[in-house]
Protein backbone atom coordinates (compact mmCIF):
# COMPACT_ATOMS: atom_id res chain seq x y z
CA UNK A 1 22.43 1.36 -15.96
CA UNK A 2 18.69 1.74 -15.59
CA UNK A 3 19.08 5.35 -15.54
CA UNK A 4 21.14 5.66 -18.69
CA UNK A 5 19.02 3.32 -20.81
CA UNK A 6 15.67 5.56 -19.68
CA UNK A 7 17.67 8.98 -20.52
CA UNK A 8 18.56 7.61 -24.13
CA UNK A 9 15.30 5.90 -24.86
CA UNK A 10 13.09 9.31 -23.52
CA UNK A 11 15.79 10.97 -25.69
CA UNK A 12 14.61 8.73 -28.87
CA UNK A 13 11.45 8.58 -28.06
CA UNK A 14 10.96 4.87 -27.80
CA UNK A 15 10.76 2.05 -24.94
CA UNK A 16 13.77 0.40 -23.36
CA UNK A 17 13.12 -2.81 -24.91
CA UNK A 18 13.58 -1.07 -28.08
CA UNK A 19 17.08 0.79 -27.75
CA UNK A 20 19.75 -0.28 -30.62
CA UNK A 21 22.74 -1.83 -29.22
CA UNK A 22 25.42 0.46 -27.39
CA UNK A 23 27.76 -0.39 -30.55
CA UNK A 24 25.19 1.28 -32.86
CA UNK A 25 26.71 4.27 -34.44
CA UNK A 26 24.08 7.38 -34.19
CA UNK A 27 24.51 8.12 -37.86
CA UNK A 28 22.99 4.70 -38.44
CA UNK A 29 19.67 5.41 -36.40
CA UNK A 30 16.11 6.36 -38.63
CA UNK A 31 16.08 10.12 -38.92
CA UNK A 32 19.61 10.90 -37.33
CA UNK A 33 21.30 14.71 -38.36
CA UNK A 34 23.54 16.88 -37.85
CA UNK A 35 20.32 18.80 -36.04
CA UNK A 36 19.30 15.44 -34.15
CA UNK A 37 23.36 15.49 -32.76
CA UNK A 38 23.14 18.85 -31.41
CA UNK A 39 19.38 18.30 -29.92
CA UNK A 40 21.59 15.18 -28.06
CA UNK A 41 24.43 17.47 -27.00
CA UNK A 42 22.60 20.20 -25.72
CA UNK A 43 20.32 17.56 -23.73
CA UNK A 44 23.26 16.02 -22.13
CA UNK A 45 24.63 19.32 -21.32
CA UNK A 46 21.13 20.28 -19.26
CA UNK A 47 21.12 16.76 -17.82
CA UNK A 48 24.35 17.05 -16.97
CA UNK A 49 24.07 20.65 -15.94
CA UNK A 50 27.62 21.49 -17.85
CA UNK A 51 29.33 22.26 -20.89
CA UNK A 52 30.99 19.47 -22.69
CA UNK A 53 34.60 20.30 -24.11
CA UNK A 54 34.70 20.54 -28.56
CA UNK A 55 36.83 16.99 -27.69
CA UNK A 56 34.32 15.43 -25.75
CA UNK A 57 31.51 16.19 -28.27
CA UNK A 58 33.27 15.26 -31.16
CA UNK A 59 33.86 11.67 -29.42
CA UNK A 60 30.20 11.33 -29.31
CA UNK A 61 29.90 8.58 -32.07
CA UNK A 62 27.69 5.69 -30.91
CA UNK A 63 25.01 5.01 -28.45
CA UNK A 64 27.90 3.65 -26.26
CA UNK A 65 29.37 7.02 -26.34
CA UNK A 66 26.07 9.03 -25.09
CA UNK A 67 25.71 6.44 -22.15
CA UNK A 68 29.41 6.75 -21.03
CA UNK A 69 28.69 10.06 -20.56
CA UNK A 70 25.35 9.74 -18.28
CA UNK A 71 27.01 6.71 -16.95
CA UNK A 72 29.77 9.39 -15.17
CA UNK A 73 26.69 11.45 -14.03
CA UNK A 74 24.34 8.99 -12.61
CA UNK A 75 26.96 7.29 -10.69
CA UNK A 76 28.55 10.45 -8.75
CA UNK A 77 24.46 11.09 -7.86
């Protein structure tokens, strides 16, 4: 879990403490685009050192949804 929160706080450049809710939707954070949601995707894709699936992407709705995904990673390391 510790993992996940630093990845997606580094990501929005801001402290742990800080970090919306998982529920958040990203459309609701300061500054979030359509640029900002492919900046995310390709980041996950490096971190995760794979491509994610059109599907998989387009289920990438909340803050939830990002740390699912790192979730998967950091647990098979």
């Amino acid at each position: 879990m510790l993992e996940t929160q630093k990845w997606i706080a580094d990501w929005l450049m801001c402290s742990e403490e800080e970090l919306p809710p998982e529920n958040t939707p990203l459309r609701e954070i300061e500054g979030w685009d359509s640029l900002r949601h492919l900046g995310l995707v390709l980041g996950l894709e490096r971190e995760l050192n794979e491509k994610l699936s059109a599907e998989r992407i387009r289920g990438i709705v909340t803050l939830g949804d990002v740390a699912g995904i790192l979730r998967e990673k950091f647990a098979d390391a």
